[in-house]
C-alpha atoms as a PDB file:
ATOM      1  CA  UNK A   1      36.793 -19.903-111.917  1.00  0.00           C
ATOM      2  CA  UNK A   2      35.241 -19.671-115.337  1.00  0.00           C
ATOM      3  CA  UNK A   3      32.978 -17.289-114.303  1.00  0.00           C
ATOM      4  CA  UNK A   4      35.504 -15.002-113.012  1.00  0.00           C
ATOM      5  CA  UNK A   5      37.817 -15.060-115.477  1.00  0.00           C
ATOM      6  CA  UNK A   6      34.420 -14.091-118.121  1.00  0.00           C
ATOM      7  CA  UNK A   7      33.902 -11.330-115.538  1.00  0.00           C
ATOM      8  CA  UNK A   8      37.679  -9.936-116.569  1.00  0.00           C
ATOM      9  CA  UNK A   9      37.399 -10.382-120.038  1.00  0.00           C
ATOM     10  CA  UNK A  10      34.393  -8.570-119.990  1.00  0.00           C
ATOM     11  CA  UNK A  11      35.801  -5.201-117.876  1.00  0.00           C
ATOM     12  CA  UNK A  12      36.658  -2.274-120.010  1.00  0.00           C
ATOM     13  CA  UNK A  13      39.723  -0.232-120.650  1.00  0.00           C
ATOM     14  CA  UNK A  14      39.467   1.571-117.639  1.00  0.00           C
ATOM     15  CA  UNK A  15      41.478  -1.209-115.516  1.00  0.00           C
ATOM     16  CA  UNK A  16      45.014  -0.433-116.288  1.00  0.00           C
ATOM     17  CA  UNK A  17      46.381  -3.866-115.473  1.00  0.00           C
ATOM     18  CA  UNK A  18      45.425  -7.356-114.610  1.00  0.00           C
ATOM     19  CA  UNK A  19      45.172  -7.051-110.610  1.00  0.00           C
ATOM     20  CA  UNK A  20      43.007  -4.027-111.875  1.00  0.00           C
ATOM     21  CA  UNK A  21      40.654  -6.464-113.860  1.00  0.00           C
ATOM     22  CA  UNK A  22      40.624  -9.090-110.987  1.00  0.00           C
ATOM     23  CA  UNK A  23      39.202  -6.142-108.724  1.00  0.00           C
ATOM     24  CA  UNK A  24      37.111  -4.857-111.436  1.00  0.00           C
ATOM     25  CA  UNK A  25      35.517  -8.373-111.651  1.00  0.00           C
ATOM     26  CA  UNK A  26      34.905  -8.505-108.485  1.00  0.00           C
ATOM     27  CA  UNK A  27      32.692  -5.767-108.335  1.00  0.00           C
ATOM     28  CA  UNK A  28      30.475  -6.788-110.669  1.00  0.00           C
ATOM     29  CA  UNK A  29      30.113 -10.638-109.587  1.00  0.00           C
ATOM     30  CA  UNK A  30      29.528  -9.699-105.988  1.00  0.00           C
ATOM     31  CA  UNK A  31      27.934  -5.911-106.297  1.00  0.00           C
ATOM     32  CA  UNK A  32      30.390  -3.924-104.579  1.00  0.00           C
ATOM     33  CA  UNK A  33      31.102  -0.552-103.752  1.00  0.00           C
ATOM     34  CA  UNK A  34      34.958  -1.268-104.658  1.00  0.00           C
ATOM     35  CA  UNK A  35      37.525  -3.742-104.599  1.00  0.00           C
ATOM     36  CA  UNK A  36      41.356  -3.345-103.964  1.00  0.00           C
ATOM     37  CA  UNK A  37      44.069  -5.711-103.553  1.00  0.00           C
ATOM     38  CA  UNK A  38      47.592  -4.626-101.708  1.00  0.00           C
ATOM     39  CA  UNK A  39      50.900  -6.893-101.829  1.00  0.00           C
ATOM     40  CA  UNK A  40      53.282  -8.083 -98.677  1.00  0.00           C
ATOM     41  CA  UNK A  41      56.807  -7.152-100.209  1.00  0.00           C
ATOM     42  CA  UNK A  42      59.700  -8.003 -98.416  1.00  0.00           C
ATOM     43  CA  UNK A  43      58.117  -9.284 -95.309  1.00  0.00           C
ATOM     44  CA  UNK A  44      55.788  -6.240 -95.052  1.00  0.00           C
ATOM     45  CA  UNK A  45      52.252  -5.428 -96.693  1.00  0.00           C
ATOM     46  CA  UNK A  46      53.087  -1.979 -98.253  1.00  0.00           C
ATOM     47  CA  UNK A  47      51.443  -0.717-100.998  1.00  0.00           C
ATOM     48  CA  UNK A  48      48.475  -1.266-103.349  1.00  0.00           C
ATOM     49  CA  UNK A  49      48.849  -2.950-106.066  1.00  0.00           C
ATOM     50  CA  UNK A  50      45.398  -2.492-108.061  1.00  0.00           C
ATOM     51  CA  UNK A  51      42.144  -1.138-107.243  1.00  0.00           C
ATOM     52  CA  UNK A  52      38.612  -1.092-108.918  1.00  0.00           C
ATOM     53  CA  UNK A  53      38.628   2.696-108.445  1.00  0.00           C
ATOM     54  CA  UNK A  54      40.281   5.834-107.468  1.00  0.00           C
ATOM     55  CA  UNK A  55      38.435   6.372-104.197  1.00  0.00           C
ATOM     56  CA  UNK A  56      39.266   2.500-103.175  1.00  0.00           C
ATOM     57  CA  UNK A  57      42.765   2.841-103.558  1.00  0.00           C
ATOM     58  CA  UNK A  58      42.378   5.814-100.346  1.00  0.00           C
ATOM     59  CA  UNK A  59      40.580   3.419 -98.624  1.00  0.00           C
ATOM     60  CA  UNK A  60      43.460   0.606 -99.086  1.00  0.00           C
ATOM     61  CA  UNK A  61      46.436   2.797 -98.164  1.00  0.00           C
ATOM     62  CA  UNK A  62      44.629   3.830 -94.921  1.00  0.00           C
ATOM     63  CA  UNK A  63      44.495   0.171 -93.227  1.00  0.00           C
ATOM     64  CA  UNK A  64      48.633   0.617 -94.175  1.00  0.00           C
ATOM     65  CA  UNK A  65      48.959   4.331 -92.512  1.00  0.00           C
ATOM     66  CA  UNK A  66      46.303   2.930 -89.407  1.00  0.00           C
ATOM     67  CA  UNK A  67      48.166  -0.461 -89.492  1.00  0.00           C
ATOM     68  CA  UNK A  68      44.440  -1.856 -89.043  1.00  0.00           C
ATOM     69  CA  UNK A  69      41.871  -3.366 -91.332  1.00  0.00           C
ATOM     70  CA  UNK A  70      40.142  -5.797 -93.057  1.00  0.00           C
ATOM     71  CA  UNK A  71      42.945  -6.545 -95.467  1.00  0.00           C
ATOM     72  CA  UNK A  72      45.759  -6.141 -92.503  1.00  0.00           C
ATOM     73  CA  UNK A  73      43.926  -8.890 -90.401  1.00  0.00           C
ATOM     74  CA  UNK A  74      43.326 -11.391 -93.233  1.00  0.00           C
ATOM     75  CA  UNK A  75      47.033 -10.997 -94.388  1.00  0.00           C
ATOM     76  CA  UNK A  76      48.381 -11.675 -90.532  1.00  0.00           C
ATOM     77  CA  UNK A  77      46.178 -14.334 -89.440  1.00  0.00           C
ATOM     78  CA  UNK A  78      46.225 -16.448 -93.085  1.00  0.00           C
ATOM     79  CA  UNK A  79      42.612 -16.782 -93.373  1.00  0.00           C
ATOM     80  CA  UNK A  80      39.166 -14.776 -94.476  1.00  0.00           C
ATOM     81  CA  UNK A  81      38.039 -11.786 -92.469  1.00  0.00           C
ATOM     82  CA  UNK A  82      34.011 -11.096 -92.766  1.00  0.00           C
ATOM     83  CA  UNK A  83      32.389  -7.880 -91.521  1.00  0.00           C
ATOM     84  CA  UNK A  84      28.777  -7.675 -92.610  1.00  0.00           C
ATOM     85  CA  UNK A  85      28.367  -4.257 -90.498  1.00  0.00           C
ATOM     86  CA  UNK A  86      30.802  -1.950 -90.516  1.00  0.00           C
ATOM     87  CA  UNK A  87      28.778   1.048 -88.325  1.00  0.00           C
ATOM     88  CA  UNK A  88      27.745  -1.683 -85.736  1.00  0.00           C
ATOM     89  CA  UNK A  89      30.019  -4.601 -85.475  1.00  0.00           C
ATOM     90  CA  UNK A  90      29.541  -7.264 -82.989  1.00  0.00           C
ATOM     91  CA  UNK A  91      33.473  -7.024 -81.868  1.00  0.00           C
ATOM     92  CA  UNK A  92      34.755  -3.475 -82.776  1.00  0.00           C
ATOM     93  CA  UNK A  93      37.939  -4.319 -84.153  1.00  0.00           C
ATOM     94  CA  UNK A  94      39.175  -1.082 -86.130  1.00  0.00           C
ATOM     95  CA  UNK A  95      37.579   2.168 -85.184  1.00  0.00           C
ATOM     96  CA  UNK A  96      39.350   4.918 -86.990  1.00  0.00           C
ATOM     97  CA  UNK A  97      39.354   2.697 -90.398  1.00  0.00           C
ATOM     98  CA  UNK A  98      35.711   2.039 -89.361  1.00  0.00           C
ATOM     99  CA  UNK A  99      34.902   5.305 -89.035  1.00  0.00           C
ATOM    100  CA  UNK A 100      36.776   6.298 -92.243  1.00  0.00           C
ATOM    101  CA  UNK A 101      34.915   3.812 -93.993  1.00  0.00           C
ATOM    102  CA  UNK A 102      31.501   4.493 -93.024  1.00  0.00           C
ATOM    103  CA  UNK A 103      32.113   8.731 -93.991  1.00  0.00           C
ATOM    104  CA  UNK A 104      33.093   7.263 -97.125  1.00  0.00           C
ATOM    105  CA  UNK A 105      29.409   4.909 -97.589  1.00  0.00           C
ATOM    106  CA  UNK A 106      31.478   2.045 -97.184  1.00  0.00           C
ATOM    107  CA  UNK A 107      28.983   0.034 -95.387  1.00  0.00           C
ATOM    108  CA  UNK A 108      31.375  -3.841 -95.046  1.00  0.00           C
ATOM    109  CA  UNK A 109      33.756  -5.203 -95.921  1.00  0.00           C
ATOM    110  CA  UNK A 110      35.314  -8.827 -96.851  1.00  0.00           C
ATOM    111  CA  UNK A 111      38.834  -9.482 -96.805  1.00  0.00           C
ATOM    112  CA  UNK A 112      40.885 -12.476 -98.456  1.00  0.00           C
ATOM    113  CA  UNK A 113      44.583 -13.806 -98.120  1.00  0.00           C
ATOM    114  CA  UNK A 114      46.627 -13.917-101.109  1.00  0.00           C
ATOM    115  CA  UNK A 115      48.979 -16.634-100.337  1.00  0.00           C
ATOM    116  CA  UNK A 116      51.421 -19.182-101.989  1.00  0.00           C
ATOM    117  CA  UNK A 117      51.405 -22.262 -99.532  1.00  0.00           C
ATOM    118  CA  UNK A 118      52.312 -20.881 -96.212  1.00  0.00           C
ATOM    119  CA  UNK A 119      53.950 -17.324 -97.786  1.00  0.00           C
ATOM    120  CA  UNK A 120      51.967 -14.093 -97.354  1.00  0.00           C
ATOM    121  CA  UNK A 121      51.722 -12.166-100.669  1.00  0.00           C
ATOM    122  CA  UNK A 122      48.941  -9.827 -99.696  1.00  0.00           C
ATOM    123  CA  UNK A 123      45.449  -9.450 -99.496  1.00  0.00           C
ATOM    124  CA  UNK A 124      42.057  -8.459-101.517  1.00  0.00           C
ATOM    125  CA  UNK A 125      39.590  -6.346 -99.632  1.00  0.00           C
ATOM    126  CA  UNK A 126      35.910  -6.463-100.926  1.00  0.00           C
ATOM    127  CA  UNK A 127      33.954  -3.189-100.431  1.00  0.00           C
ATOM    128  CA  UNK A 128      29.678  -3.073-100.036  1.00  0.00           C
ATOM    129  CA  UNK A 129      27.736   0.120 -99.563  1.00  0.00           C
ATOM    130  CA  UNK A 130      24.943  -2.308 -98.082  1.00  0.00           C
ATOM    131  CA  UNK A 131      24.699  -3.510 -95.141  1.00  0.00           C
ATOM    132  CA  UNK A 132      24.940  -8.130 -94.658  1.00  0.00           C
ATOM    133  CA  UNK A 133      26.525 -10.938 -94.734  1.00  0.00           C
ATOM    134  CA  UNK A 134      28.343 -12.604 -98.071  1.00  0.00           C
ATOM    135  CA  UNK A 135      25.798 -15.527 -99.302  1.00  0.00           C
ATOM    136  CA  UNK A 136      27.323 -18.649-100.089  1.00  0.00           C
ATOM    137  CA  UNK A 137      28.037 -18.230-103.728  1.00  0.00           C
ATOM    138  CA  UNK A 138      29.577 -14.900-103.045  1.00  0.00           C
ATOM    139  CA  UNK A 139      31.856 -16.105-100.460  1.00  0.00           C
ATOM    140  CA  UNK A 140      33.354 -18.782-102.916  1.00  0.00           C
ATOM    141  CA  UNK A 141      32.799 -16.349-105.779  1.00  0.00           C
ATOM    142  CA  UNK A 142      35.509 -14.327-103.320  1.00  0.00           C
ATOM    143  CA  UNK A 143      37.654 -17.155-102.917  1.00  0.00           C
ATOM    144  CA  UNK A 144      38.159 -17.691-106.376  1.00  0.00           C
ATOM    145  CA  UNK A 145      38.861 -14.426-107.016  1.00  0.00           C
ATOM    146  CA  UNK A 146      41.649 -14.070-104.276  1.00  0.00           C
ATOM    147  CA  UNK A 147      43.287 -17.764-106.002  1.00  0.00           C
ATOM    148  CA  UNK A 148      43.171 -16.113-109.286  1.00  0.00           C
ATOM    149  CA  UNK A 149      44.356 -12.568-108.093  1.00  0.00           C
ATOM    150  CA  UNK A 150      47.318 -14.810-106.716  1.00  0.00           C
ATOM    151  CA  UNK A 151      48.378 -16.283-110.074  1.00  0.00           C
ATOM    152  CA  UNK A 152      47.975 -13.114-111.138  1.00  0.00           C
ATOM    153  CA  UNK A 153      50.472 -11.721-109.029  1.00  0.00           C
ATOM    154  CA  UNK A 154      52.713 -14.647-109.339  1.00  0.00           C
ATOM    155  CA  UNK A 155      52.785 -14.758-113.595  1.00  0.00           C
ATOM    156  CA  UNK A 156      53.474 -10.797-113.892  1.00  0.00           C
ATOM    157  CA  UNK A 157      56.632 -11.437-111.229  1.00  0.00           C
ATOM    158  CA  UNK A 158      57.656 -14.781-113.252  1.00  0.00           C
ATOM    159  CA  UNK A 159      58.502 -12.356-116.062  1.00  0.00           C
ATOM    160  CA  UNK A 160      60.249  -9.643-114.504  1.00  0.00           C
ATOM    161  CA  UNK A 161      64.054  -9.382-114.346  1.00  0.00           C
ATOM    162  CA  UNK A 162      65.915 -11.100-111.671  1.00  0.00           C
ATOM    163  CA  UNK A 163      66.048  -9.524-108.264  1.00  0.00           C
ATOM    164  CA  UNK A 164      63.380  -6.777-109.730  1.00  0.00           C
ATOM    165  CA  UNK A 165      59.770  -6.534-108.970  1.00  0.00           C
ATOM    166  CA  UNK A 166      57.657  -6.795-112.087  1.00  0.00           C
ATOM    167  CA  UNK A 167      56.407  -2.961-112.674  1.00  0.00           C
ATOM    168  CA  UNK A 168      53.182  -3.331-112.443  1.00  0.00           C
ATOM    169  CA  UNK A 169      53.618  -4.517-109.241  1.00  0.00           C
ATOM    170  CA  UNK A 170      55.754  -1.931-108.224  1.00  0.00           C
ATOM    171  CA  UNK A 171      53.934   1.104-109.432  1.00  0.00           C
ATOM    172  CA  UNK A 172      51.151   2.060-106.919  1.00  0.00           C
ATOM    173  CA  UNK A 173      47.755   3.538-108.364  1.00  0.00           C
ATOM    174  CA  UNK A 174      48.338   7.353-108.730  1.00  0.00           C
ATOM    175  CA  UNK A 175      45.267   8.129-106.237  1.00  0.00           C
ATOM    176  CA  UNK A 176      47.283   6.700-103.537  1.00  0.00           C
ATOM    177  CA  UNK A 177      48.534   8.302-100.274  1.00  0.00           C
ATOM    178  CA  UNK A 178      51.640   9.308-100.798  1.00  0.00           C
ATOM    179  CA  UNK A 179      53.807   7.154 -98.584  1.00  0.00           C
ATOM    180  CA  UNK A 180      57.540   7.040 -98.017  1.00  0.00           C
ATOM    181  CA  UNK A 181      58.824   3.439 -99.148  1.00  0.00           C
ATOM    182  CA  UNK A 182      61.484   3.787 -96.831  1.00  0.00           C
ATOM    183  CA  UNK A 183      59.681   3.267 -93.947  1.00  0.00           C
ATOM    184  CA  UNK A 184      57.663  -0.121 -93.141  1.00  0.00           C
ATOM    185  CA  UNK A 185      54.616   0.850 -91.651  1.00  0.00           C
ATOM    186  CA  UNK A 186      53.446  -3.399 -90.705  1.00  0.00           C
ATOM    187  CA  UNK A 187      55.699  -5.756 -89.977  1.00  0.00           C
ATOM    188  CA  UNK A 188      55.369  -9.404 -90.295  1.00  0.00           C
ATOM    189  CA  UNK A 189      54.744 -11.614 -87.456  1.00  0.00           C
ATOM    190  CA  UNK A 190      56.719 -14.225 -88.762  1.00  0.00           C
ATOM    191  CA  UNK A 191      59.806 -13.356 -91.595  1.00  0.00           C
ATOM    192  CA  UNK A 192      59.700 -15.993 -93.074  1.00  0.00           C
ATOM    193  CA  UNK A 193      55.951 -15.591 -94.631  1.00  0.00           C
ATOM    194  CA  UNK A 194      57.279 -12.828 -97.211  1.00  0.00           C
ATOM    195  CA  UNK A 195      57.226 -14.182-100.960  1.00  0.00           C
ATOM    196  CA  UNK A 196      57.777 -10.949-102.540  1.00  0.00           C
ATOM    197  CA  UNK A 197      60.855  -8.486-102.378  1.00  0.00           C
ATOM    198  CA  UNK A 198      61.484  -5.011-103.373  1.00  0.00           C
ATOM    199  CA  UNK A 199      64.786  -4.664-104.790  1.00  0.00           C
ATOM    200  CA  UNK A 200      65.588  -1.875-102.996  1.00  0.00           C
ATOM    201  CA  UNK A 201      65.531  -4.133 -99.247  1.00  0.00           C
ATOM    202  CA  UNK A 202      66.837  -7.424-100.911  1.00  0.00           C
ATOM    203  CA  UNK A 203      66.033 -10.201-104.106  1.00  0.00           C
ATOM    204  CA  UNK A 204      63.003 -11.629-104.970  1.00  0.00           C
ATOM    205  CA  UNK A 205      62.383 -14.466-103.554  1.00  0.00           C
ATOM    206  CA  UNK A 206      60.101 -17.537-103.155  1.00  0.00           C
ATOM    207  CA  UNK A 207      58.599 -17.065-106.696  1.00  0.00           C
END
């Protein structure tokens, strides 16, 4: 984790927040294309919360607006979804974000659950303009940096106001798709995962 959190201190001003710096980080430890990180609020993964880069946070909200993706996989099924080759994958498993993501030299992808015991929070999706597998190293260097991205997420909503979300949270990257939050475009498969709330559907809860 030491190395990680070395890799944050070391990103410049450009990252406008923490969850910025955690994606930032991981795009220098693991030589990525990009790195983005979106949040399950109120038993739905909605928006992005922090992105390396402008042109990520496009790729982010389109796994919300497809409802399919890296990052919407690893957030349903709890656990890490790998995909050394995105233009030729052994199981085709999302063509239009595929197909989005290749136009855009995105070339796979590596998705991690951000989770508080058996609550959803969200999920970070690692971006390479190569083609391969994650070595070893990288895949725990991945790990790590989902864990931290989670107590990330956890200490900026430990000092918001009661029954608010803390803003940073709540303020997607201006690049973003607009979106109507009105709307839930992915629902969860079970309710009771959510850990996060907007306080426009309900109160925070579970942190």
């Amino acid at each position: 984790m030491s190395v990680v959190l070395a890799a944050m201190a070391d990103v410049d001003g450009d990252a406008d927040s923490a969850i910025d710096r955690v994606c930032a980080a991981g795009v220098t430890l693991l030589s990525l294309k990009g790195a983005g990180l979106s949040l399950m609020v109120d038993g739905e993964l909605r928006g992005t919360a922090g992105v390396s880069d402008p042109g990520i946070a496009l790729m982010q909200e389109l796994q919300l607006s497809l409802g399919e993706g890296p990052g919407v996989d690893a957030w349903r099924g709890s656990a890490a979804v790998l995909e050394p080759d995105l233009s030729d994958p052994v199981v085709v498993r999302w063509p239009a974000f595929a197909q989005a993501g290749v136009e855009a030299g995105v070339r796979a992808v590596f998705a991690f659950p951000l989770a508080l015991g058996a609550a959803g929070i969200g999920g970070l999706v690692l971006y390479r303009d190569r083609l391969g597998a994650l070595s070893a190293d990288e895949l725990a260097y991945g790990l790590v940096l989902a864990d931290v991205a989670t107590q990330v997420v956890l200490g900026l909503q430990a000092g918001a106001p009661a029954g608010t979300l803390h803003e940073l949270l709540a303020k997607e990257p201006a690049q973003a798709m607009t979106r109507s939050r009105t709307r839930p475009l992915l629902s969860a498969p079970d309710p009771g995962r959510g850990a996060l709330q907007d306080p426009g559907y309900g109160c925070v809860a579970g942190i």
